[in-house]
Protein backbone atom coordinates (compact mmCIF):
# COMPACT_ATOMS: atom_id res chain seq x y z
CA UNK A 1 5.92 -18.39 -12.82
CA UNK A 2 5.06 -14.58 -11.98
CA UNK A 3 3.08 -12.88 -9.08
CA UNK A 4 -0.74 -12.75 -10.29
CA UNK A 5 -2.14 -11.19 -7.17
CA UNK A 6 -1.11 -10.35 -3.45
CA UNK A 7 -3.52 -8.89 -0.53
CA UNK A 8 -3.29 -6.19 1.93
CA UNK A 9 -6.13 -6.38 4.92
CA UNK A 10 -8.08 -3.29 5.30
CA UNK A 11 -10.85 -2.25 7.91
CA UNK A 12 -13.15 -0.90 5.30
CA UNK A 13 -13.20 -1.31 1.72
CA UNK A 14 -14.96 1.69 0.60
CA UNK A 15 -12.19 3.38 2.42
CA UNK A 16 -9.29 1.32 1.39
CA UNK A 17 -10.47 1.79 -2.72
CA UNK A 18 -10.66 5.30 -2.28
CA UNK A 19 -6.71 5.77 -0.20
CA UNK A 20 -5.46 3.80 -2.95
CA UNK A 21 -6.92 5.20 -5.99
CA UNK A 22 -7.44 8.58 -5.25
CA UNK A 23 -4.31 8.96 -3.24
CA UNK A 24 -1.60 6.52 -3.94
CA UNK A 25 -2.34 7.18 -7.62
CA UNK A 26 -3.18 3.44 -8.40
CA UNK A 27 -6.46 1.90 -10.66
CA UNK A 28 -9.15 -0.14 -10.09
CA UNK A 29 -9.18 -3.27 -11.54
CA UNK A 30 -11.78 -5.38 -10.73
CA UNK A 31 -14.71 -5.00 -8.27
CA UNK A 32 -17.16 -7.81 -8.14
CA UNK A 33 -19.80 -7.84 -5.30
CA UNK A 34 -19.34 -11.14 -2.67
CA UNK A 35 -21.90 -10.44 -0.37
CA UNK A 36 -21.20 -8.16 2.23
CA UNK A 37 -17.86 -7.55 1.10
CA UNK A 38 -16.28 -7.39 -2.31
CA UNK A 39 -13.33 -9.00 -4.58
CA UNK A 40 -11.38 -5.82 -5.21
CA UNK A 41 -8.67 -5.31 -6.87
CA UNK A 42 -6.12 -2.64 -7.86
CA UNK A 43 -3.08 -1.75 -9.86
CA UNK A 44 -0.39 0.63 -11.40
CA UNK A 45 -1.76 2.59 -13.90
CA UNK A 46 1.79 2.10 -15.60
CA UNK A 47 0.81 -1.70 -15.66
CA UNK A 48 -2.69 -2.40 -15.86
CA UNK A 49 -2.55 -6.30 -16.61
CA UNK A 50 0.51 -6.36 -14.06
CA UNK A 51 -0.05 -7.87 -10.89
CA UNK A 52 -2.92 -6.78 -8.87
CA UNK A 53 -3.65 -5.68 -5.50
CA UNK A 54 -6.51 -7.69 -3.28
CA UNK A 55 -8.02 -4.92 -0.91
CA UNK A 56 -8.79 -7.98 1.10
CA UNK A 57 -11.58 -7.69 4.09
CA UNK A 58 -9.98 -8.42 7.49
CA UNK A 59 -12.52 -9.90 8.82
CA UNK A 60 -10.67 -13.12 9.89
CA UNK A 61 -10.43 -13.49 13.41
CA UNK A 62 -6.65 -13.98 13.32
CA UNK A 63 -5.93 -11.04 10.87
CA UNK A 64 -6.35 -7.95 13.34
CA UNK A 65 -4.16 -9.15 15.99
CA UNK A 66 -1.48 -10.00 12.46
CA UNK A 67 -2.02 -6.24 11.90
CA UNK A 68 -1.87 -4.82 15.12
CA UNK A 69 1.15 -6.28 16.11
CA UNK A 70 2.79 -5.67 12.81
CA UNK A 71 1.69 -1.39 13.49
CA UNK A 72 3.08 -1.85 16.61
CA UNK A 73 6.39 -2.86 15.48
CA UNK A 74 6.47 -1.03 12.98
CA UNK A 75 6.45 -3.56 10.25
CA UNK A 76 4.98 -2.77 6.87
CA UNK A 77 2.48 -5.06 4.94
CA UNK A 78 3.55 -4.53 1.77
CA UNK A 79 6.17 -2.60 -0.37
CA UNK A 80 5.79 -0.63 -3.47
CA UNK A 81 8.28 0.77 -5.23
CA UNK A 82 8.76 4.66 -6.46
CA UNK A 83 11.12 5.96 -8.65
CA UNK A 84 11.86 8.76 -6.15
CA UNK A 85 11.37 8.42 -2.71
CA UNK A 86 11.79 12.14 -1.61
CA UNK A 87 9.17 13.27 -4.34
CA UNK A 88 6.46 10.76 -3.69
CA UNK A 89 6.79 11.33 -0.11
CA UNK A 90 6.03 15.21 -0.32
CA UNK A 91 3.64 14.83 -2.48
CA UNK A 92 1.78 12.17 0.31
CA UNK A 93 2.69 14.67 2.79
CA UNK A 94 1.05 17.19 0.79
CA UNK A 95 -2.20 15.31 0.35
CA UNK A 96 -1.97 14.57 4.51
CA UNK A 97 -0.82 11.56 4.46
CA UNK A 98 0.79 10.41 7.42
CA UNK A 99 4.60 8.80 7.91
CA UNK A 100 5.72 6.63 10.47
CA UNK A 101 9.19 6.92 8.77
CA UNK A 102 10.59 9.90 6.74
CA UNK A 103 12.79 8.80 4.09
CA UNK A 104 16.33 6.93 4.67
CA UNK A 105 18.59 6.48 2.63
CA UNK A 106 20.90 2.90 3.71
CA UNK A 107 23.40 2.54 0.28
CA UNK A 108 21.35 1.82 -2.59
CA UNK A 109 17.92 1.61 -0.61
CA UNK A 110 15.63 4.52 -0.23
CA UNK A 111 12.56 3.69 2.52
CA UNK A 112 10.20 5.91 3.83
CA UNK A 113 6.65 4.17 5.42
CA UNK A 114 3.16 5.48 5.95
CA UNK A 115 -0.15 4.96 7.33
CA UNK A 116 -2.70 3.88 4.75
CA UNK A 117 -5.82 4.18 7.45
CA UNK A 118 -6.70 0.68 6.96
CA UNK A 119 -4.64 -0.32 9.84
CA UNK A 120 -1.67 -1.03 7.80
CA UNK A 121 1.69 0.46 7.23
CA UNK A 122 3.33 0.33 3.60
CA UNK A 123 6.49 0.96 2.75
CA UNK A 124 7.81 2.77 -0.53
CA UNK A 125 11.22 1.82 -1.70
CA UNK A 126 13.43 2.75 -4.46
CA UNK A 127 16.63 0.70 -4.77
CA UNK A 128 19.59 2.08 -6.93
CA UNK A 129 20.92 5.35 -7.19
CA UNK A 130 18.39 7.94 -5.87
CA UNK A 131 16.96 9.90 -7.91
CA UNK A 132 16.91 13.05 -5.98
């Protein structure tokens, strides 16, 4: 058993596909139209038939007060690992992205999180030695 496919929320898909391509440095997959909304899908360019990332509509009435209380305590939605925290998170910097944490380093875990205007906070991680 592997993981096929997991889902982030996002306010606006248009949005969301463009943060995540065009800044996070990831590929779209698949994008099939479902009416008003859309099954799309994204992944790492260094894995394109590795597990895939639902930009998932949040439409459901109990999915914005999930999100908004997870922002509020400062809980990300999802984690993707970097093999170097420090870089990726100047280079986000750079293209104005914004952080709600800076990088830490805790032993053999690197964190840093950010805002991916969706109304979701992600974390990048690198565990092991750091490569900075």
């Amino acid at each position: 058993m592997r993981i096929h496919l997991s889902s982030v929320f996002v306010d606006d898909q248009e949005k969301a596909v463009r943060f995540y391509t065009d800044v996070l440095g990831f590929v779209k997959k698949n994008d099939v139209p479902l009416g008003a909304d859309r099954w799309l899908t994204v992944v790492s360019p260094d894995d394109r038939d590795g597990t895939e990332l639902l930009l998932e509509p949040d439409g459901h009435p109990a999915v914005k007060p999930y999100k908004t209380a997870l922002v509020k305590d400062g809980i990300p939605a999802t984690s993707f690992a970097v093999d170097d925290v420090h870089a990726e998170f100047d280079r986000l910097r750079g293209l104005g992205v914004r952080f709600t944490q800076e990088p830490v380093e805790m032993g053999p875990v690197t964190t840093a999180v950010l805002d991916d205007t969706c109304g979701n906070l992600i974390q990048i991680i690198r565990i092991g030695p750091s490569a900075s």
